[in-house]
N, C-alpha and C. Protein backbone atom coordinates (compact mmCIF):
# COMPACT_ATOMS: atom_id res chain seq x y z
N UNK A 1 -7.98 5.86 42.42
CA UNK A 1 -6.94 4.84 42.32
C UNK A 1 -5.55 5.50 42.24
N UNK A 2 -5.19 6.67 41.49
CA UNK A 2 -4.08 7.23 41.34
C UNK A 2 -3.70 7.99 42.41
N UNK A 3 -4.51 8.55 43.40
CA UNK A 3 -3.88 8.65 44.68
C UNK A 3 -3.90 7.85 45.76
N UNK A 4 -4.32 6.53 45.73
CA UNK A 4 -3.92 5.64 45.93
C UNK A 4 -2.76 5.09 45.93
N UNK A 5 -1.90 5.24 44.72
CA UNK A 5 -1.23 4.73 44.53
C UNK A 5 0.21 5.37 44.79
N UNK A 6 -0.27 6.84 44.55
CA UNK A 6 0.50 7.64 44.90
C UNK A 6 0.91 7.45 46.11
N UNK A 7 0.13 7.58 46.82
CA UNK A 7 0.10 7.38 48.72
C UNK A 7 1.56 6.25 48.63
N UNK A 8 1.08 4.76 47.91
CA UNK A 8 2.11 3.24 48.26
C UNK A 8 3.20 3.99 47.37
N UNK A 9 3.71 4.67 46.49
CA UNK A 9 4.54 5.00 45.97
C UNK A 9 5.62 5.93 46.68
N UNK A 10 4.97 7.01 47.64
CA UNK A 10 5.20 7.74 48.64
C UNK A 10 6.24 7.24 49.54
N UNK A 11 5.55 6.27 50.11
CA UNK A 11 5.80 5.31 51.33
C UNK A 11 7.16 4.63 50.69
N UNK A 12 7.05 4.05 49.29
CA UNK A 12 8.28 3.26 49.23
C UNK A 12 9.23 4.30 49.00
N UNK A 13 8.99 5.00 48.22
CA UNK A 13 10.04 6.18 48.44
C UNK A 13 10.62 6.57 49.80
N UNK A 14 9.88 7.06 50.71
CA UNK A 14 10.64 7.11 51.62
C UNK A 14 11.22 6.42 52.50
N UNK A 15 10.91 5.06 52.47
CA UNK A 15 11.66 3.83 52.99
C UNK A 15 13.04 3.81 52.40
N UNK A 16 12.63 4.01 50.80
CA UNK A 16 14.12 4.01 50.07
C UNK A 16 15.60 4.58 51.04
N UNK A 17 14.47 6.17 51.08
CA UNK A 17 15.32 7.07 51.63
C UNK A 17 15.84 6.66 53.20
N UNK A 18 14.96 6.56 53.92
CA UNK A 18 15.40 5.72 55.33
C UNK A 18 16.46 4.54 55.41
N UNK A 19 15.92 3.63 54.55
CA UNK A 19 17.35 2.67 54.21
C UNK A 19 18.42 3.36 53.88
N UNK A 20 18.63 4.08 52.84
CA UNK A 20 19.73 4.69 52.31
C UNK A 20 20.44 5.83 53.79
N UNK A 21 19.64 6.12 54.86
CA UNK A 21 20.24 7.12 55.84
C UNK A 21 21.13 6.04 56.68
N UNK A 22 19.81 4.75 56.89
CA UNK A 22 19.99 3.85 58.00
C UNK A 22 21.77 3.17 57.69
N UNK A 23 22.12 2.96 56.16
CA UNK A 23 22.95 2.37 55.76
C UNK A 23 24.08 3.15 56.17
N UNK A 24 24.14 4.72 55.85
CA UNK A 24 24.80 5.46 56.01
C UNK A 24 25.21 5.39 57.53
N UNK A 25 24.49 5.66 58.72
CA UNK A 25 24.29 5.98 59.61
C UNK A 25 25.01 4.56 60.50
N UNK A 26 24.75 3.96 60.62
CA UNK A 26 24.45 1.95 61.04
C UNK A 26 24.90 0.83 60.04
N UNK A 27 26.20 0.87 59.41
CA UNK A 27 26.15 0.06 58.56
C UNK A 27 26.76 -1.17 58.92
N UNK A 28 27.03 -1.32 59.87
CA UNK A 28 27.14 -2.88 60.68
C UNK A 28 26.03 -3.57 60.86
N UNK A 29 25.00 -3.10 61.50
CA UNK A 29 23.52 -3.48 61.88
C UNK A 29 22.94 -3.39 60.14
N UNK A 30 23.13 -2.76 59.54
CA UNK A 30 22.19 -2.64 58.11
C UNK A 30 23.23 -4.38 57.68
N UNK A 31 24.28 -4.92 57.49
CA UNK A 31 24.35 -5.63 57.39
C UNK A 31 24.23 -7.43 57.76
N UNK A 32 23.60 -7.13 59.21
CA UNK A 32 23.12 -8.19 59.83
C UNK A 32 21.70 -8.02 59.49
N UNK A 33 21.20 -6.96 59.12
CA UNK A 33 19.79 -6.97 58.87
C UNK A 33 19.25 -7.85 57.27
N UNK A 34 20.36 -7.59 56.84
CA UNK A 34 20.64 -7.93 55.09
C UNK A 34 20.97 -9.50 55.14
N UNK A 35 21.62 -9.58 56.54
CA UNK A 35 21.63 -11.70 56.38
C UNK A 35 20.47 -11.45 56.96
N UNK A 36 19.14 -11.61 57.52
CA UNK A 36 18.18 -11.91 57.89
C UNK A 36 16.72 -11.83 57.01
N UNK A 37 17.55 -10.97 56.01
CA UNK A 37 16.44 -11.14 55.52
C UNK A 37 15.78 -12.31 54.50
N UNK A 38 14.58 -12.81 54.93
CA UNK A 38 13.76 -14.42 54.46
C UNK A 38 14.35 -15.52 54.80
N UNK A 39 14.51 -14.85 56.61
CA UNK A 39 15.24 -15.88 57.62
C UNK A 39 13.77 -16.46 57.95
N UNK A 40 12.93 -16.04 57.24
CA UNK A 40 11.24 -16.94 58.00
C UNK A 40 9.87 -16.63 56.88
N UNK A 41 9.37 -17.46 56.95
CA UNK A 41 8.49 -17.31 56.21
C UNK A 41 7.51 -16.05 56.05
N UNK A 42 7.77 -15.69 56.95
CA UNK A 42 6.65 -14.37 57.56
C UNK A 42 7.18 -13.43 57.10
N UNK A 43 8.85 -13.45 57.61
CA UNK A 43 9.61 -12.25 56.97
C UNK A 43 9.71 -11.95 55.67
N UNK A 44 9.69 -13.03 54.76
CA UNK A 44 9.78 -13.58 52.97
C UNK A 44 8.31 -13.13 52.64
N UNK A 45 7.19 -13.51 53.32
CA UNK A 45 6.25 -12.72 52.79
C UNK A 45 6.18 -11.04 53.25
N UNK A 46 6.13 -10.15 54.27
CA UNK A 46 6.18 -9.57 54.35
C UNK A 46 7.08 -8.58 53.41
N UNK A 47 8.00 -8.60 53.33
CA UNK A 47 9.13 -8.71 52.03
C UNK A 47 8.55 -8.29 50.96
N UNK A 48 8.13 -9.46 50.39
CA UNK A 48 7.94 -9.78 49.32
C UNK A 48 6.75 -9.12 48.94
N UNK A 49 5.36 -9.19 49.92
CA UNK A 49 4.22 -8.51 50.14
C UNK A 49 4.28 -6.93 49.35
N UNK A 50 5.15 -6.31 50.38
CA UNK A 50 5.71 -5.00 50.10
C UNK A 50 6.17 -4.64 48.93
N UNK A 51 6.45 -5.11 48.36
CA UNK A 51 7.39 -5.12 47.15
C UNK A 51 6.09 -5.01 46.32
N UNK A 52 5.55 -6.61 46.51
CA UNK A 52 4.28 -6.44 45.10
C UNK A 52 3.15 -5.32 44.91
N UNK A 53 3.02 -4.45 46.36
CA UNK A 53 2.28 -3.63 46.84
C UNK A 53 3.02 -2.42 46.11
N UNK A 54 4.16 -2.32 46.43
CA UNK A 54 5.16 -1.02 46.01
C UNK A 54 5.27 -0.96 44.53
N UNK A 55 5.23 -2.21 43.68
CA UNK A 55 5.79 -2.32 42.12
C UNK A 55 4.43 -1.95 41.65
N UNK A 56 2.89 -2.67 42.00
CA UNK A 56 1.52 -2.79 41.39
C UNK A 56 1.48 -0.96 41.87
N UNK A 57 1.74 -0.45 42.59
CA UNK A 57 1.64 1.01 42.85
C UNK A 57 2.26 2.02 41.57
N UNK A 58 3.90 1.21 41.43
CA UNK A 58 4.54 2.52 40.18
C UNK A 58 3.41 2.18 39.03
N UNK A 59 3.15 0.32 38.84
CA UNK A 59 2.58 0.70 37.46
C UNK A 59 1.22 1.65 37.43
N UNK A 60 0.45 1.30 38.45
CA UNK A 60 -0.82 2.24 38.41
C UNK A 60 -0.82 3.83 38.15
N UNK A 61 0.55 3.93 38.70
CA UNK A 61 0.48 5.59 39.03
C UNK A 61 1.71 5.86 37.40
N UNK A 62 2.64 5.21 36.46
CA UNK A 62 3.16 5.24 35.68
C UNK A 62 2.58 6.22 34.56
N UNK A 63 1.06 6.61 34.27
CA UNK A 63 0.21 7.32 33.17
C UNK A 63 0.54 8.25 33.95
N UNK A 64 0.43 8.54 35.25
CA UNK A 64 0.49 10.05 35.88
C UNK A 64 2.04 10.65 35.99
N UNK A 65 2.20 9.76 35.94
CA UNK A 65 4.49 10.13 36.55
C UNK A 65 4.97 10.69 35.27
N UNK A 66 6.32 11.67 35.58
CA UNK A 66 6.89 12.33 34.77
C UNK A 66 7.59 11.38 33.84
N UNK A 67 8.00 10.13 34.37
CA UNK A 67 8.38 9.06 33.74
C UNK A 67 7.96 7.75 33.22
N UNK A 68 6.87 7.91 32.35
CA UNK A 68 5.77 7.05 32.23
C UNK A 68 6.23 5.26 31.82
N UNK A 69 7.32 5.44 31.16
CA UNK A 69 7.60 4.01 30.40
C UNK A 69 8.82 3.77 30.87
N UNK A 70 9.46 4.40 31.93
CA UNK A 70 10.01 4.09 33.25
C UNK A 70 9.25 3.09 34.32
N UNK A 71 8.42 3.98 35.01
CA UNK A 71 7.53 3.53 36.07
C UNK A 71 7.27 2.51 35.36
N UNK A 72 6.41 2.43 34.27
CA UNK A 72 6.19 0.73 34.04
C UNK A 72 6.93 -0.46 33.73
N UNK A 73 8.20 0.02 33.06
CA UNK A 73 8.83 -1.17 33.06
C UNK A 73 9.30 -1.60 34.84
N UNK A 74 9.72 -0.31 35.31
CA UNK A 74 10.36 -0.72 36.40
C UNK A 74 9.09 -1.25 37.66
N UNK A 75 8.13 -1.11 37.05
CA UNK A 75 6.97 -1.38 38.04
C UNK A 75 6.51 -3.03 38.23
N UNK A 76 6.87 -3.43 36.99
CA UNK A 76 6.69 -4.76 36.11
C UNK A 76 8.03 -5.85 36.49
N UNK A 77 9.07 -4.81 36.52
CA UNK A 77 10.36 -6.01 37.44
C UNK A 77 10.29 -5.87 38.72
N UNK A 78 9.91 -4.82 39.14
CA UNK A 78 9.72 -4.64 40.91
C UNK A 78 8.13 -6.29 41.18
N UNK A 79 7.61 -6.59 40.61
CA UNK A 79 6.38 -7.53 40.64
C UNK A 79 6.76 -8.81 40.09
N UNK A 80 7.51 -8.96 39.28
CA UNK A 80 7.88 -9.96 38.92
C UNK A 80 9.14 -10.86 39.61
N UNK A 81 9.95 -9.90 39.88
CA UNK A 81 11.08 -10.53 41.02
C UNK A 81 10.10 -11.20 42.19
N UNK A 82 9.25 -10.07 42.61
CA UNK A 82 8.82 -10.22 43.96
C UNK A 82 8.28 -11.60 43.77
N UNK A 83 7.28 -11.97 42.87
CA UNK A 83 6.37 -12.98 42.26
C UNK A 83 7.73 -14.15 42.17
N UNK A 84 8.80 -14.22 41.65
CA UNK A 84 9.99 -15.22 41.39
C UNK A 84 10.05 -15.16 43.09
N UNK A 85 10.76 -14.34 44.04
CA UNK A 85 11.10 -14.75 45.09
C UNK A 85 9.95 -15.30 46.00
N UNK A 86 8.95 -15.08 46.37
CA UNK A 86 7.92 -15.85 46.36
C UNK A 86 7.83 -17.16 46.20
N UNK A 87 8.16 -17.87 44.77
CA UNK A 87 8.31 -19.01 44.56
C UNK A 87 9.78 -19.90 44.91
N UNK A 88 10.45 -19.69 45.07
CA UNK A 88 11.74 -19.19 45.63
C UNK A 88 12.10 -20.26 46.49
N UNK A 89 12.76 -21.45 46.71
CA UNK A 89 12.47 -21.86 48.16
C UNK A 89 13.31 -21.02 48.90
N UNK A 90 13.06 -20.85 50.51
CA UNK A 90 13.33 -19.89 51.19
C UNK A 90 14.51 -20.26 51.67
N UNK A 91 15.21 -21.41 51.91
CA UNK A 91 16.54 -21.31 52.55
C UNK A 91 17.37 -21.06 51.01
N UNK A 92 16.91 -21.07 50.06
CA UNK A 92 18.01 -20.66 48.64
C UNK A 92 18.08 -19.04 48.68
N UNK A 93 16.66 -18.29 49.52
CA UNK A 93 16.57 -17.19 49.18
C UNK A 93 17.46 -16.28 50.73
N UNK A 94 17.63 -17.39 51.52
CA UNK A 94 18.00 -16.98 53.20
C UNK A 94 19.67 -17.26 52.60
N UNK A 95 19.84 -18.34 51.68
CA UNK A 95 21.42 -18.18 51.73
C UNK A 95 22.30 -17.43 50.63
N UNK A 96 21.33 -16.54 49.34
CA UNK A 96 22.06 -15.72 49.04
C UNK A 96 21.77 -14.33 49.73
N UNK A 97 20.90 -14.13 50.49
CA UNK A 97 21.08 -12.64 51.52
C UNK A 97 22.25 -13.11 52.03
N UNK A 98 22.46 -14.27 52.86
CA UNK A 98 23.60 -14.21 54.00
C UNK A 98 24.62 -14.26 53.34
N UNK A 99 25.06 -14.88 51.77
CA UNK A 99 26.09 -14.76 51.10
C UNK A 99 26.56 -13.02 50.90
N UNK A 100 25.55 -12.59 50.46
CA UNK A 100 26.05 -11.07 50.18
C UNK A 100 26.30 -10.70 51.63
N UNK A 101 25.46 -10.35 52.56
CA UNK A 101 26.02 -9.82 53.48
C UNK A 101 27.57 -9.98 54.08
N UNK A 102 27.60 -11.30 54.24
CA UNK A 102 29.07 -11.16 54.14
C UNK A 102 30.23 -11.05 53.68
N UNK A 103 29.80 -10.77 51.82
CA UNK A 103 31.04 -10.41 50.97
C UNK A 103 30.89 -8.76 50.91
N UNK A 104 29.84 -7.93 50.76
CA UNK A 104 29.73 -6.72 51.39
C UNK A 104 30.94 -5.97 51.63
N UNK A 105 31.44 -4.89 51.08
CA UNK A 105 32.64 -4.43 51.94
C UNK A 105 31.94 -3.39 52.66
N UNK A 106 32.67 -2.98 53.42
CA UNK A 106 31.69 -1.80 54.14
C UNK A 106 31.88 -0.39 53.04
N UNK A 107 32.90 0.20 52.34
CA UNK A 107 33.07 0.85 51.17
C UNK A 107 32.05 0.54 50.29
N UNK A 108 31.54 -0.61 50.17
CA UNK A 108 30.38 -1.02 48.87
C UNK A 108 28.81 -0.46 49.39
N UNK A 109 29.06 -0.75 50.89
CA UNK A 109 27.76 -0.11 51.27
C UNK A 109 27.44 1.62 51.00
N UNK A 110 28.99 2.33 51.90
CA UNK A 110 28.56 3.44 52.39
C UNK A 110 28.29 4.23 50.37
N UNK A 111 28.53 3.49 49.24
CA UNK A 111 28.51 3.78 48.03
C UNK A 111 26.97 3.42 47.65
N UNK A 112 26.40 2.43 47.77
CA UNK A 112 25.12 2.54 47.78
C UNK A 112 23.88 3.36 48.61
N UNK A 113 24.57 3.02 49.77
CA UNK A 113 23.69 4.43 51.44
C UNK A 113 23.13 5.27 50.10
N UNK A 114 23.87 6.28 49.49
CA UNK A 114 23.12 7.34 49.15
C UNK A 114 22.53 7.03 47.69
N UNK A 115 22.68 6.10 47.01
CA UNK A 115 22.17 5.84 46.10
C UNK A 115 20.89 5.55 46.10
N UNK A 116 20.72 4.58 47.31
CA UNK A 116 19.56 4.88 48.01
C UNK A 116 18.49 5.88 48.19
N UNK A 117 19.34 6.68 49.02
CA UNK A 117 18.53 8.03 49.15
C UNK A 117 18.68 8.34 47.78
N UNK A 118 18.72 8.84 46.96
CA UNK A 118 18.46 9.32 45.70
C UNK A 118 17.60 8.37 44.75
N UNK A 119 17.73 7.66 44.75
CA UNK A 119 16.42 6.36 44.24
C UNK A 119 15.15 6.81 44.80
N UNK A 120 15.21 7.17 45.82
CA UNK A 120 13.94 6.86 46.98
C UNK A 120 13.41 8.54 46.36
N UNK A 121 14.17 9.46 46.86
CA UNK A 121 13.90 10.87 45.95
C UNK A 121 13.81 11.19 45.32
N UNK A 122 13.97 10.57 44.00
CA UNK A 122 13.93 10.55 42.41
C UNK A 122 12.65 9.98 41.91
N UNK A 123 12.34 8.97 42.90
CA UNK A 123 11.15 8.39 42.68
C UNK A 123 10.06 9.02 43.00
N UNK A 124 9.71 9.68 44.12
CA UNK A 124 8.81 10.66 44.52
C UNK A 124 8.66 11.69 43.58
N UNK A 125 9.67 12.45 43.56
CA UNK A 125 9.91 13.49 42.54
C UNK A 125 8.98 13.15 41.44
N UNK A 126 9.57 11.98 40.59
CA UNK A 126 8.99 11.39 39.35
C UNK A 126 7.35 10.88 39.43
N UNK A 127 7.14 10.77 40.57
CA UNK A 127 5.02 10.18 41.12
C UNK A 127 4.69 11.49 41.15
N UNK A 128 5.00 12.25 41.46
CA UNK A 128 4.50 13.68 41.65
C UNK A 128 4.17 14.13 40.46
């Protein structure tokens, strides 16, 4: 189970990190991507899917991580948001993405881009 979990912990990590390049890299397109997102039901689950997959992963793997009562709290709001947006109706959840995206400065992004990447690397680091 714990490399299991490791594996989904892996993966979100490096998505982290990919978002955080993609933002850097594309941050016009990272912001049309950011209004679209739980523009559809499919997309809101998929989403959301991921998330509960990625959060049920830190807590499993949380006894093994350098950061034990980290990983779980943060494993436990990563599942529980997901679980709230889920219930969520979806055009409330389609019109605060599209709200942020367009108050967004592009300065606010390229300040998160690497925060990103360092979330995403910190996290690995810490499953390891």
């Amino acid at each position: 189970m714990q490399e299991a979990a490791l594996v989904v912990v892996a993966a979100a990590s490096l998505w982290l990190v990919g978002i955080g390049l993609f933002m850097a890299v594309r941050l016009d397109r990272a912001l049309k991507l950011l209004s679209l997102t739980a523009s559809s039901h499919r997309i809101n689950l998929v989403e959301q899917g991921s998330r509960l997959l990625a959060g049920a992963a830190v807590i499993v793997r949380s006894a093994s991580s350098k950061l034990p009562d980290l990983f779980e709290i943060g494993g436990w709001f990563v599942v529980a948001s997901s679980l709230i947006l889920l219930v969520t109706p979806l055009r409330l959840h389609a019109r605060y993405a599209i709200w942020w995206s367009r108050r967004l400065q592009p300065w606010a992004v390229r300040v998160i881009a690497p925060v990103s990447v360092g979330a995403g690397g910190g996290l690995l680091y810490a499953a390891l």
